[in-house]
N, C-alpha and C. Protein backbone atom coordinates (compact mmCIF):
# COMPACT_ATOMS: atom_id res chain seq x y z
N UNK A 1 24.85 -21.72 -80.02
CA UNK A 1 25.94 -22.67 -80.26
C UNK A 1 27.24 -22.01 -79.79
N UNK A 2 28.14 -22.80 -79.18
CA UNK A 2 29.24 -22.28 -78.63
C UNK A 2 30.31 -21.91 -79.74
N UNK A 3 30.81 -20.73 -79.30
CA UNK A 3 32.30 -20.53 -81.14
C UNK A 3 32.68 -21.36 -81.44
N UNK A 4 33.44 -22.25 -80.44
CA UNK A 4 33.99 -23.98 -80.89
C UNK A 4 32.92 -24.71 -81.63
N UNK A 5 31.94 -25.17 -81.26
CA UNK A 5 31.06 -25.87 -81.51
C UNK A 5 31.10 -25.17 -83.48
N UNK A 6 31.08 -24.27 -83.83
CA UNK A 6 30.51 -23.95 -85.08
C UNK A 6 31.77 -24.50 -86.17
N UNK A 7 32.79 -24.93 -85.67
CA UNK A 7 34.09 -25.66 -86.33
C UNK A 7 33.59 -27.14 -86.75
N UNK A 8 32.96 -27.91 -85.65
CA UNK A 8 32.71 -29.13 -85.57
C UNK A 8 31.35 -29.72 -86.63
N UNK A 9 32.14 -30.53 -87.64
CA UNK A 9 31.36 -30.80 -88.58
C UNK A 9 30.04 -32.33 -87.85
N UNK A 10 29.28 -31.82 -88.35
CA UNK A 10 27.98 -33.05 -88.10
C UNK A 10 28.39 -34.08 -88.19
N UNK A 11 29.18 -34.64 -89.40
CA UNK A 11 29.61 -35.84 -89.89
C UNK A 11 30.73 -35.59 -90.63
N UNK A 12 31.41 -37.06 -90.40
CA UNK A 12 32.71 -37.37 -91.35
C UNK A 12 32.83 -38.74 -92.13
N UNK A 13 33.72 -38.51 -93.05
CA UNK A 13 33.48 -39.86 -93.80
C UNK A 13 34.79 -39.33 -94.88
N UNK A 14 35.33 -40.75 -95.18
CA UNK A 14 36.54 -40.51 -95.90
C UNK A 14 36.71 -40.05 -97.06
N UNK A 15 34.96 -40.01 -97.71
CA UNK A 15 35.13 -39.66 -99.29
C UNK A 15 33.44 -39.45 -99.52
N UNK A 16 33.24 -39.12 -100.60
CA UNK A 16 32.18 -38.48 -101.00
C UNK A 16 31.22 -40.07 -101.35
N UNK A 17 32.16 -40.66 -101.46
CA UNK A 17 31.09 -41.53 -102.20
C UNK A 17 30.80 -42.45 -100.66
N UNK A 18 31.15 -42.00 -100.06
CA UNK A 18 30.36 -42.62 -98.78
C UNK A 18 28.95 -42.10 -98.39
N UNK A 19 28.78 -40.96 -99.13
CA UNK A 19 27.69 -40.48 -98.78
C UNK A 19 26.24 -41.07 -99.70
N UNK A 20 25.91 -41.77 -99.29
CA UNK A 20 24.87 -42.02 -99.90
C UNK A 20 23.06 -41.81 -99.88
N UNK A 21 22.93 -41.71 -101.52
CA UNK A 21 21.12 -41.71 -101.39
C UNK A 21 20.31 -41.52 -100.11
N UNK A 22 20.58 -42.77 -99.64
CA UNK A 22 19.38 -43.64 -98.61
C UNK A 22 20.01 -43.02 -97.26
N UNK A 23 20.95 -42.32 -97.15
CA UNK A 23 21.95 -41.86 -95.98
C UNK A 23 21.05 -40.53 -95.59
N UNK A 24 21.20 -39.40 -96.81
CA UNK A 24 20.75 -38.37 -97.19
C UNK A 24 19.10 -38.43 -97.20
N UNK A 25 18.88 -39.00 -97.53
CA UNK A 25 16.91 -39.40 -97.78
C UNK A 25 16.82 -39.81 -95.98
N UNK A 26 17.64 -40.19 -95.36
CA UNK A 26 17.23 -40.56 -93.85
C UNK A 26 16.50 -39.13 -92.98
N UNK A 27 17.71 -38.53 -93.69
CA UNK A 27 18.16 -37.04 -93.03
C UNK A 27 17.32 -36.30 -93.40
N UNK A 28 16.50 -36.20 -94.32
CA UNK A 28 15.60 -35.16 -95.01
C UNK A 28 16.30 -34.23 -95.78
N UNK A 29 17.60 -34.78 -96.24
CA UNK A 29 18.20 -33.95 -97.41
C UNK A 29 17.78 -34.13 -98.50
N UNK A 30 17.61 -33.41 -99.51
CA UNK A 30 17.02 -33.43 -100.67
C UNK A 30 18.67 -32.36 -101.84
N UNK A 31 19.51 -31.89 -101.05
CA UNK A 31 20.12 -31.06 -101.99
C UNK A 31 21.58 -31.10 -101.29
N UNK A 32 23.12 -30.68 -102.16
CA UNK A 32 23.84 -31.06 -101.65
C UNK A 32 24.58 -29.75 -102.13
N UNK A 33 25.23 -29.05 -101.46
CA UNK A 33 26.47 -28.04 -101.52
C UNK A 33 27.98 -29.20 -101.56
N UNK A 34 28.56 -28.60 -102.77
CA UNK A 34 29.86 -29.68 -102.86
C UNK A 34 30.96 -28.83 -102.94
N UNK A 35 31.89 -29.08 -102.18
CA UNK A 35 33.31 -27.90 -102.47
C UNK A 35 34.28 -28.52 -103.86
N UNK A 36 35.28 -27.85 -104.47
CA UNK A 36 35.65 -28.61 -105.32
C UNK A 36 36.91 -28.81 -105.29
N UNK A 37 38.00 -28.90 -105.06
CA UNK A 37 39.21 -29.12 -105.09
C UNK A 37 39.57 -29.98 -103.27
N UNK A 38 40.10 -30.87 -103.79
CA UNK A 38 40.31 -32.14 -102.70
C UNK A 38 39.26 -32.08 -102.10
N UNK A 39 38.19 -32.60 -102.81
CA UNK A 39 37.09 -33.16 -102.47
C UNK A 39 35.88 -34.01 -103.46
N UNK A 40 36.02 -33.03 -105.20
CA UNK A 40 35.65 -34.20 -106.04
C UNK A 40 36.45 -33.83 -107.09
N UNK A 41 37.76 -32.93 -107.26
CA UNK A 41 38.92 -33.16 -107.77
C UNK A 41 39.87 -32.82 -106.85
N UNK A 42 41.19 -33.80 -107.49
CA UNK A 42 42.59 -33.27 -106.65
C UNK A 42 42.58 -31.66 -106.81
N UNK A 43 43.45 -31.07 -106.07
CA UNK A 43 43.40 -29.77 -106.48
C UNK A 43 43.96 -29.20 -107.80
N UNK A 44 43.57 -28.13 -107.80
CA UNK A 44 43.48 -27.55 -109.61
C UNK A 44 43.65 -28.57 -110.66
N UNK A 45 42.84 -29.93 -110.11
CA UNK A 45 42.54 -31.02 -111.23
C UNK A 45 41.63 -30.82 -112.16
N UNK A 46 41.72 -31.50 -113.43
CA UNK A 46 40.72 -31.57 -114.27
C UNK A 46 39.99 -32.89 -114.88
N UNK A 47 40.32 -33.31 -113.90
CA UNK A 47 39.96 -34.89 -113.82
C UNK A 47 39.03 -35.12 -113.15
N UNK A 48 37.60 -36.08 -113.39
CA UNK A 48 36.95 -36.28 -112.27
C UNK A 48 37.05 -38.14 -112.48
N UNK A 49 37.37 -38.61 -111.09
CA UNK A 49 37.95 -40.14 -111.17
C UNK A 49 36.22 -40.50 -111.02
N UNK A 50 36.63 -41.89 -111.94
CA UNK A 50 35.28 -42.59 -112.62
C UNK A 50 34.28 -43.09 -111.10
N UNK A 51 34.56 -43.05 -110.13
CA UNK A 51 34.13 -43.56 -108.67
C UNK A 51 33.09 -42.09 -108.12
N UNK A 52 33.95 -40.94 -108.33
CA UNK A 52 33.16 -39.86 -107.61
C UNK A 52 32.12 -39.12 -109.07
N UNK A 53 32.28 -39.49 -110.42
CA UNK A 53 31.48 -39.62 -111.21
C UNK A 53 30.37 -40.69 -110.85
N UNK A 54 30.48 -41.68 -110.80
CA UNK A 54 29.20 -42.65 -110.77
C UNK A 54 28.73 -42.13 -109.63
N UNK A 55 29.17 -41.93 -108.40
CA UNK A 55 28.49 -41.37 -106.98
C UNK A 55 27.52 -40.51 -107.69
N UNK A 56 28.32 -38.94 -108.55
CA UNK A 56 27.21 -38.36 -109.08
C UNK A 56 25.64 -38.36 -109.43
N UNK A 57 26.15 -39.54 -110.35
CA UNK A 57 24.76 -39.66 -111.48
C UNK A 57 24.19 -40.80 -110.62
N UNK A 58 24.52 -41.66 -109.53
CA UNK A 58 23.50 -42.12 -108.85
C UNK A 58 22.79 -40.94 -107.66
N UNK A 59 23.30 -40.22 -107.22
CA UNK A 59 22.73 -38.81 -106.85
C UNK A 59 21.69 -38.30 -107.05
N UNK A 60 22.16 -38.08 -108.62
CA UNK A 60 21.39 -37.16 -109.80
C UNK A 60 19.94 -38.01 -109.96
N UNK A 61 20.15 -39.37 -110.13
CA UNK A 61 19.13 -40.42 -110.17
C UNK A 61 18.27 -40.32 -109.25
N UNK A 62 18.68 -40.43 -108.15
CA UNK A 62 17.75 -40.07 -106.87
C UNK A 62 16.93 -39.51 -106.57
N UNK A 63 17.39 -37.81 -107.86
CA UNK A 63 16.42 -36.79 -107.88
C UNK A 63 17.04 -35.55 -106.57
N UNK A 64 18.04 -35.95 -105.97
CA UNK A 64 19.31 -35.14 -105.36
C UNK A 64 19.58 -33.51 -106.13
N UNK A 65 19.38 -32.11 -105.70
CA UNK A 65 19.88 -31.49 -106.43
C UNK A 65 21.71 -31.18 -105.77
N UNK A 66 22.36 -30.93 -106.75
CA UNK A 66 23.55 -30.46 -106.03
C UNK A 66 24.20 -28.98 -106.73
N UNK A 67 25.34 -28.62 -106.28
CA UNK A 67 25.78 -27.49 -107.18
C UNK A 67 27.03 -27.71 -106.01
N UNK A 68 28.08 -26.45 -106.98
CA UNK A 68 29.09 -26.81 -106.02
C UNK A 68 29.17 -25.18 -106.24
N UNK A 69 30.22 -25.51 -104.95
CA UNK A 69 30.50 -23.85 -104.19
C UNK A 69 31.81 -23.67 -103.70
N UNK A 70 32.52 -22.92 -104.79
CA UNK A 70 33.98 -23.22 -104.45
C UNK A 70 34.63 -21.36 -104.82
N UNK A 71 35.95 -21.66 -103.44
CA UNK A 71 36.83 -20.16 -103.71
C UNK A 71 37.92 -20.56 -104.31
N UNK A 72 37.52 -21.16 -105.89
CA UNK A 72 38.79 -21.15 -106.56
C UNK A 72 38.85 -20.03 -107.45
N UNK A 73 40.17 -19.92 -107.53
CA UNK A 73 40.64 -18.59 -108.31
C UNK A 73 40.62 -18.71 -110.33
N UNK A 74 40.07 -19.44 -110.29
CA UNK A 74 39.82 -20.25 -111.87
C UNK A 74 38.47 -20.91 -112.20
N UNK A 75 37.29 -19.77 -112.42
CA UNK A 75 36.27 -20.15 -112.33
C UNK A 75 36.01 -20.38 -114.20
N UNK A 76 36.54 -20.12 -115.14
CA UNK A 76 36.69 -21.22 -116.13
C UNK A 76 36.68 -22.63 -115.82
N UNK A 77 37.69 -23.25 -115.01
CA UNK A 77 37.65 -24.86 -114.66
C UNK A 77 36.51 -24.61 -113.93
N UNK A 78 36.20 -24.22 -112.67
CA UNK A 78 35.34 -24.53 -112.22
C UNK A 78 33.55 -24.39 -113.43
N UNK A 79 33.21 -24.04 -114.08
CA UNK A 79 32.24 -23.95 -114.99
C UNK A 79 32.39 -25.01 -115.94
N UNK A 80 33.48 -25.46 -116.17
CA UNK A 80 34.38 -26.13 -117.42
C UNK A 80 33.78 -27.84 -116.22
N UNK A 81 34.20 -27.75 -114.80
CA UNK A 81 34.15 -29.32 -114.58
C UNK A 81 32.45 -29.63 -113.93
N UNK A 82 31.84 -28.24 -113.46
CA UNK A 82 30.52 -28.70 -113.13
C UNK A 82 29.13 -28.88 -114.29
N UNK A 83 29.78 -28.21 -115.55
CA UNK A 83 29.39 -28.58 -117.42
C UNK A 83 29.50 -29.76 -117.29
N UNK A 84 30.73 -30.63 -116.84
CA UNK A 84 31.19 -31.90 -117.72
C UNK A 84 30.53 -32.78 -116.34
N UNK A 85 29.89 -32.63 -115.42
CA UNK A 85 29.36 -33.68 -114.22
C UNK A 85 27.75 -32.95 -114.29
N UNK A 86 27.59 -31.98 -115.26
CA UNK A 86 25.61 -31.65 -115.32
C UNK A 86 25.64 -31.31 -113.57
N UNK A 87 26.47 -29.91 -113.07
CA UNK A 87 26.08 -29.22 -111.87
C UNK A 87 25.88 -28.57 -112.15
N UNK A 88 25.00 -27.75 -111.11
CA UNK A 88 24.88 -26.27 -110.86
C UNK A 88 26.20 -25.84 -110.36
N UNK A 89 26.74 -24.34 -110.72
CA UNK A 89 27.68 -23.93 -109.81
C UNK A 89 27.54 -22.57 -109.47
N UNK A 90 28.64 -22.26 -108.30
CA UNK A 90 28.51 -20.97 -107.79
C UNK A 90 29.92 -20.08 -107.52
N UNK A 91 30.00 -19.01 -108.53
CA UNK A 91 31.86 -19.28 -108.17
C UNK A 91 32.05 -17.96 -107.22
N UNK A 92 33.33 -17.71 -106.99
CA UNK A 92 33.74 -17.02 -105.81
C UNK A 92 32.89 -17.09 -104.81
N UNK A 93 32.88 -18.54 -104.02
CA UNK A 93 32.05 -18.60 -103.19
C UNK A 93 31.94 -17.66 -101.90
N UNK A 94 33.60 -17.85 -101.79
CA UNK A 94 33.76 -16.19 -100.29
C UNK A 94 33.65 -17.50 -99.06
N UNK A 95 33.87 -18.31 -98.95
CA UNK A 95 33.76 -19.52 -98.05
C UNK A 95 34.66 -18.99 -96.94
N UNK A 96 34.14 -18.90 -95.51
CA UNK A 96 33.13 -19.11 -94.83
C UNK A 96 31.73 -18.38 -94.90
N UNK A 97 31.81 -16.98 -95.83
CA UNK A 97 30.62 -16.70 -95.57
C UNK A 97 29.83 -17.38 -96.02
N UNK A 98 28.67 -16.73 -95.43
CA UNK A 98 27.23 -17.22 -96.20
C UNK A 98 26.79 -17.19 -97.19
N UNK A 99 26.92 -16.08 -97.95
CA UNK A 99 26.30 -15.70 -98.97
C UNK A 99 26.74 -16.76 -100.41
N UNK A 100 27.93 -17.30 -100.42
CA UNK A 100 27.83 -18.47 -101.66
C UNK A 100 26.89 -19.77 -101.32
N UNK A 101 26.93 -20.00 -100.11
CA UNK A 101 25.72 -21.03 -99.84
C UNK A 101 24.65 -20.69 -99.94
N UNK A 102 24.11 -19.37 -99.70
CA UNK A 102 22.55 -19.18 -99.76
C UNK A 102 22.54 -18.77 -101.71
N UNK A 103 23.32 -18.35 -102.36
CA UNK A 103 23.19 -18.41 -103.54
C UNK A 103 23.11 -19.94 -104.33
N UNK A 104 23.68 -20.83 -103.85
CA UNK A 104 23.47 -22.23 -104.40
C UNK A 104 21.92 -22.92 -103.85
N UNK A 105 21.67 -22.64 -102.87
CA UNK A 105 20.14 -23.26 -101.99
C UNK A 105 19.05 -22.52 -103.00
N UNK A 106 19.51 -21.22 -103.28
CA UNK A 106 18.78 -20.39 -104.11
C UNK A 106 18.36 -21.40 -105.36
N UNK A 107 19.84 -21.39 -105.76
CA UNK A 107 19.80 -22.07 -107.51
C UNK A 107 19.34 -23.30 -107.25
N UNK A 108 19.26 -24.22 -106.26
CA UNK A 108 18.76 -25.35 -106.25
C UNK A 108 17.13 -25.25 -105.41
N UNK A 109 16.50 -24.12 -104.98
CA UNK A 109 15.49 -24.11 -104.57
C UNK A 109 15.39 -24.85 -103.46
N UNK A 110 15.97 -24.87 -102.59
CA UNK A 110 16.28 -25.86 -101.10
C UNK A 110 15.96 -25.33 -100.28
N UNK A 111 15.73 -25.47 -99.06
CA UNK A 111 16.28 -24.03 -97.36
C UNK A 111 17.38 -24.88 -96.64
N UNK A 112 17.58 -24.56 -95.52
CA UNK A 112 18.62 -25.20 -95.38
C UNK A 112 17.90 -26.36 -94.40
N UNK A 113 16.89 -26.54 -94.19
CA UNK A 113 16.90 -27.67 -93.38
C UNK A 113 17.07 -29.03 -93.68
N UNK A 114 16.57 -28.76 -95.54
CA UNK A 114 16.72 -29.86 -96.88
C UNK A 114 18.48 -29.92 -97.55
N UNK A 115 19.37 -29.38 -96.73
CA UNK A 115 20.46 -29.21 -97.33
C UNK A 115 21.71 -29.06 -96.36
N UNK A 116 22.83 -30.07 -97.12
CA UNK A 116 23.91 -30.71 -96.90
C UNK A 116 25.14 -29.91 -97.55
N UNK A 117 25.99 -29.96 -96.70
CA UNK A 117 27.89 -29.61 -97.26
C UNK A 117 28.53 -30.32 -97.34
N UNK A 118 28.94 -30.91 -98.34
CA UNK A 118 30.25 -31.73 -98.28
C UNK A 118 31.88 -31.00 -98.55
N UNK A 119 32.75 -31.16 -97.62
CA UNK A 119 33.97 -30.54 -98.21
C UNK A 119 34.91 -30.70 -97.56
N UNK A 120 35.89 -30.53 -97.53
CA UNK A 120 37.49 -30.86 -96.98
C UNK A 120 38.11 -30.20 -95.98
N UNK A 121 37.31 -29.36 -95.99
CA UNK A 121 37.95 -28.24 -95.31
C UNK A 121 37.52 -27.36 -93.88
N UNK A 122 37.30 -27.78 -92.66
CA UNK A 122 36.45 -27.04 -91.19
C UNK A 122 36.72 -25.37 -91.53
N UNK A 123 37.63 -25.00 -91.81
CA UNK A 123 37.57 -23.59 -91.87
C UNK A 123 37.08 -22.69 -93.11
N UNK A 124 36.42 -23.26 -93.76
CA UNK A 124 35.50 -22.85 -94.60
C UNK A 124 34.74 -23.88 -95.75
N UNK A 125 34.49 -24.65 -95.95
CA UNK A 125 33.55 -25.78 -95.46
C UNK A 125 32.42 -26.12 -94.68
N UNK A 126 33.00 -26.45 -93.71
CA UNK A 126 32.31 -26.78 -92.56
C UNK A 126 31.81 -25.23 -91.75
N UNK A 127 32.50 -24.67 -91.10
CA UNK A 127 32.32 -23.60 -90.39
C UNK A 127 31.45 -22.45 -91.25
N UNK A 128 31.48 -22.43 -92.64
CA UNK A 128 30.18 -21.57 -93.21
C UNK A 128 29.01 -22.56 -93.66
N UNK A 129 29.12 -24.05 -93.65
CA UNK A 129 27.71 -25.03 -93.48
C UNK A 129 27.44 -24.67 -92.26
N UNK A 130 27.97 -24.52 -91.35
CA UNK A 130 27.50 -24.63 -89.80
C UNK A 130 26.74 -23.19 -89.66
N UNK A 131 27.60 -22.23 -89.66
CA UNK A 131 26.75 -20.67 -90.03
C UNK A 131 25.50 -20.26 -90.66
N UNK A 132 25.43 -21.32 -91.55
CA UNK A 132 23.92 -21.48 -92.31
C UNK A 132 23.31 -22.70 -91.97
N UNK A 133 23.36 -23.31 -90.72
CA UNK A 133 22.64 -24.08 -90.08
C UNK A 133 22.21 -25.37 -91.25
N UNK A 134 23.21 -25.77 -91.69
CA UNK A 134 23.23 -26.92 -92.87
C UNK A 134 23.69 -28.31 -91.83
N UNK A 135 23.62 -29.47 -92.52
CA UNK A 135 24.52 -30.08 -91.97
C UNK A 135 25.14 -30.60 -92.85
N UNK A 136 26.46 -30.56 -91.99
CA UNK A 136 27.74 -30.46 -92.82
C UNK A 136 28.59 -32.01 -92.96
N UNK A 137 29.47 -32.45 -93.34
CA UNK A 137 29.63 -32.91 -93.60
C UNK A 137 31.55 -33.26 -94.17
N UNK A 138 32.44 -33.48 -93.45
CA UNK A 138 33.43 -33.25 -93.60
C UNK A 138 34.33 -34.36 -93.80
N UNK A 139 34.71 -34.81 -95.40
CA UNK A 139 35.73 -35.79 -95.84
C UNK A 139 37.18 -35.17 -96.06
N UNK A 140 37.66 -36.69 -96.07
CA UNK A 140 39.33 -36.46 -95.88
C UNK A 140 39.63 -35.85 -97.34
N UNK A 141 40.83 -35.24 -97.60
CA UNK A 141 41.21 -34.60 -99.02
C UNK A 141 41.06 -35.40 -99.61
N UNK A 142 41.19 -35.55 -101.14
CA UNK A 142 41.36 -36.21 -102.28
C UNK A 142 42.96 -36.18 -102.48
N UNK A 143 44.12 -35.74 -102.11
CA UNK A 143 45.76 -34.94 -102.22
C UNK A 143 46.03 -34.67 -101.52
N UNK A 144 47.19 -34.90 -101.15
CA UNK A 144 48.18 -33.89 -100.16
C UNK A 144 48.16 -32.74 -100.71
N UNK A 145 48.83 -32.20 -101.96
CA UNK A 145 48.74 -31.61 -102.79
C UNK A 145 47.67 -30.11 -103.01
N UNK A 146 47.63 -29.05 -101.88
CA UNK A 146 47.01 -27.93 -102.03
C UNK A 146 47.48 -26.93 -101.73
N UNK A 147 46.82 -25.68 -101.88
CA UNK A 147 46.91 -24.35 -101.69
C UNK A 147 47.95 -24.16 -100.44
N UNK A 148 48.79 -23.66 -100.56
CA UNK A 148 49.91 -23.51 -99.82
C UNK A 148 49.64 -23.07 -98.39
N UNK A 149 48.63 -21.51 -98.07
CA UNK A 149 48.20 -21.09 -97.39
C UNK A 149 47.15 -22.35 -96.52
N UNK A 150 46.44 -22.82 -97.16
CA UNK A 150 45.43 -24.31 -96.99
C UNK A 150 46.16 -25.35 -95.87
N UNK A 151 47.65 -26.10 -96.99
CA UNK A 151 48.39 -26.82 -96.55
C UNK A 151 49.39 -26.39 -94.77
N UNK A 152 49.84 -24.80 -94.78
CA UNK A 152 50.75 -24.53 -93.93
C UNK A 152 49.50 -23.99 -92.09
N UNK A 153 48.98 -22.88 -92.88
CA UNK A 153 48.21 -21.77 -91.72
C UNK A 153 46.63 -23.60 -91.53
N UNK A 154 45.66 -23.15 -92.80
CA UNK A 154 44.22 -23.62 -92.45
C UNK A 154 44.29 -25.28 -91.69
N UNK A 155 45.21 -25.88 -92.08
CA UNK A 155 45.39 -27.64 -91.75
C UNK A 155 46.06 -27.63 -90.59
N UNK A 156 46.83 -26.99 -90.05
CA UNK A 156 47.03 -26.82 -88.69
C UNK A 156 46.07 -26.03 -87.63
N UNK A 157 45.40 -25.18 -88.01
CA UNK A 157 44.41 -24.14 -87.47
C UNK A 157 43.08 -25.87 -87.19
N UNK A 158 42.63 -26.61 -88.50
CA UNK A 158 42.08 -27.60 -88.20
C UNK A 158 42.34 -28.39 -87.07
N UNK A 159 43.30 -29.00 -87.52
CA UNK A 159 43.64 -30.15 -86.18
C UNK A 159 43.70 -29.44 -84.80
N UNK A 160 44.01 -28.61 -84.44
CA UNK A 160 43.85 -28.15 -83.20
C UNK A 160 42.16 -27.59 -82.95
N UNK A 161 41.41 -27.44 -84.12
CA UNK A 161 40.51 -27.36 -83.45
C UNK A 161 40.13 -28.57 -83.49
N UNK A 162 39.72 -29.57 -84.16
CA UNK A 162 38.91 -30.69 -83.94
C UNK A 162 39.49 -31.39 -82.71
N UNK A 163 40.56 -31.18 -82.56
CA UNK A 163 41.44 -31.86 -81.39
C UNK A 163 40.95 -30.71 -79.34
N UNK A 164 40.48 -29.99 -80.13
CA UNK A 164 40.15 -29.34 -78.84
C UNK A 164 38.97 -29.31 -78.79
N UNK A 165 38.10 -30.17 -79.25
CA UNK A 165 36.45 -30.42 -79.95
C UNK A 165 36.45 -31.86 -78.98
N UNK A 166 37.32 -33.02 -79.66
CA UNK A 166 37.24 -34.08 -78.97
C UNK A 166 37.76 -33.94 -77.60
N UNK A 167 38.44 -33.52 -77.13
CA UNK A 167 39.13 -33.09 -76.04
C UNK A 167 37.54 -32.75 -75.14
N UNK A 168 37.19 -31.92 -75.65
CA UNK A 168 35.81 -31.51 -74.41
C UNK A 168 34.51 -32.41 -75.03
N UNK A 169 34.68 -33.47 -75.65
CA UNK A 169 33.55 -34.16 -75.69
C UNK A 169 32.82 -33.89 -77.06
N UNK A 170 32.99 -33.09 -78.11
CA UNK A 170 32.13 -32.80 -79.12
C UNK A 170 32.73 -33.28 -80.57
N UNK A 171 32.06 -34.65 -81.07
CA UNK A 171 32.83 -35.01 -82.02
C UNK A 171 32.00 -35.37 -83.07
N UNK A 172 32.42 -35.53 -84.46
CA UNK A 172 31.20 -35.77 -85.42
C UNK A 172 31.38 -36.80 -85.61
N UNK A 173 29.47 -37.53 -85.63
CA UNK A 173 29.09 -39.03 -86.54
C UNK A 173 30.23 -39.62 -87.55
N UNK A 174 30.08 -40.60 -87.45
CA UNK A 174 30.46 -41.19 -88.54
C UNK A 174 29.36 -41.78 -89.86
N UNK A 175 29.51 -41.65 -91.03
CA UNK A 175 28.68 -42.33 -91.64
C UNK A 175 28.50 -43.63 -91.69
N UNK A 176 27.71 -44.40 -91.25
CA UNK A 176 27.46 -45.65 -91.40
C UNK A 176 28.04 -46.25 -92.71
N UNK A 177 29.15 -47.78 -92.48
CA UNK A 177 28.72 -47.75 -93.78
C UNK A 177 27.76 -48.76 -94.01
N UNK A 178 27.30 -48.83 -95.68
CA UNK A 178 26.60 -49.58 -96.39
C UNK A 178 26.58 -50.86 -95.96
N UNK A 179 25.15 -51.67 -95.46
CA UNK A 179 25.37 -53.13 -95.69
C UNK A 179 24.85 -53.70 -96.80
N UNK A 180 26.03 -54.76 -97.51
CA UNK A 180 25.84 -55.11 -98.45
C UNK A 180 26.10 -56.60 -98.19
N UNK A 181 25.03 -57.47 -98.62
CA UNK A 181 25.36 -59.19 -98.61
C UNK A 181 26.16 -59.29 -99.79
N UNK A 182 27.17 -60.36 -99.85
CA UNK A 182 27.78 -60.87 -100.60
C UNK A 182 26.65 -61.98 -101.24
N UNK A 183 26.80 -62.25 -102.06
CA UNK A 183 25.46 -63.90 -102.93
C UNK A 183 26.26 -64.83 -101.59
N UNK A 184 28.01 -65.48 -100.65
CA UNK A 184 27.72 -66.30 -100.28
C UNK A 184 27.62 -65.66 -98.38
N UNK A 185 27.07 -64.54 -98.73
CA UNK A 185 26.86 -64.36 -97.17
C UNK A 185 25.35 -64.56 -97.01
N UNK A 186 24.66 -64.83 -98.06
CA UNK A 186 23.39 -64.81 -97.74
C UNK A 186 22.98 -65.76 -96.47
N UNK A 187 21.46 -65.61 -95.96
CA UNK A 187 21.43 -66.99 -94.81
C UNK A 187 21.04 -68.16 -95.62
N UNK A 188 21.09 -69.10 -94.83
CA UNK A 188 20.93 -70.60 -94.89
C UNK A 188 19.32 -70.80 -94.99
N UNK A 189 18.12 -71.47 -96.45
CA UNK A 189 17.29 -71.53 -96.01
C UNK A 189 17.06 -72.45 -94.97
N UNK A 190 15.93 -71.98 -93.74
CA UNK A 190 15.88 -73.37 -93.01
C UNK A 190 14.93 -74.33 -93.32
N UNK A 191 15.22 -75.23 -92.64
CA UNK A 191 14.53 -76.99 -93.12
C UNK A 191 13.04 -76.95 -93.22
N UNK A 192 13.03 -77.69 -93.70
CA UNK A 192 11.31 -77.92 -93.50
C UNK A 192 10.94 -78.79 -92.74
């Protein structure tokens, strides 16, 4: 894989809860690496909004394992919010390396060919899913609102790469979305 190429996430999608079941079950995913701050909380939130909760536990339903894998500096909250959503977690992940992802695949008993990244972030996110040959998976923040270093150096370091990604042709899927009939979009029975 080319150095560029290992920036460029598989897929994008605006939010987590785009990701769905039957999306993941296409793919032969069975397990999900989740980052945590602007992605299923705002940053250093302690809130999880009732939308990326239900995503959860229809997940969980599925029979989905997940855990999350995050370099936050407050691994109290982080233990404190993957308790209160029934995750596995993994703290000082060290994101981009490897080694917090292969410790979560561990705890969830996965390899990586059964296993997915979701997270906010190409420069460690994406670029250590890609390193461990995951596919990755890259939504928009949950906040403006982050890590200063994140917000000024990593979000500019991003856009120029994804922008020099599309530029030579290499860009990620989009997730399909969901079709859903409305009761009056259904069809018309026909006549007899």
């Amino acid at each position: 894989m080319p150095f560029l190429h290992q920036f460029c996430p598989t897929l994008r999608a605006a939010s987590v809860t785009e990701v769905t079941p039957d999306f993941l079950a296409g793919r032969g995913v069975r397990a999900l690496i989740l980052d945590l701050d602007n992605t299923l909380v705002p940053w250093h939130g302690l809130e999880v909004a009732p939308s990326i909760r239900a995503w959860i536990e229809t997940l969980q339903a599925a029979g989905l394992r997940m855990c999350i894998v995050s370099n936050t500096h407050r691994p109290g909250r982080l233990k404190e919010l993957a308790t209160l959503l029934g995750l596995d977690w993994v703290p000082s992940g060290g994101k981009p390396r490897r080694r917090g992802f292969y410790r979560a695949m561990a705890v969830m008993g996965s390899t990586p060919e059964e296993t997915a990244v979701v997270g906010d972030q190409v420069m460690t996110d994406i670029w250590g899913g890609n390193r461990c040959g995951l596919l990755t998976i890259l939504v928009d923040p949950l906040s403006p609102v982050e890590f200063w270093g994140t917000k000024v150096i990593s979000r500019n370091v991003e856009r120029m790469l994804l922008d020099r990604l599309a530029r030579s042709g290499v860009q990620a899927g989009a997730i399909p979305a969901p079709v859903v009939l409305s009761p009056d979009a259904a069809p018309e029975p026909e006549p007899e």
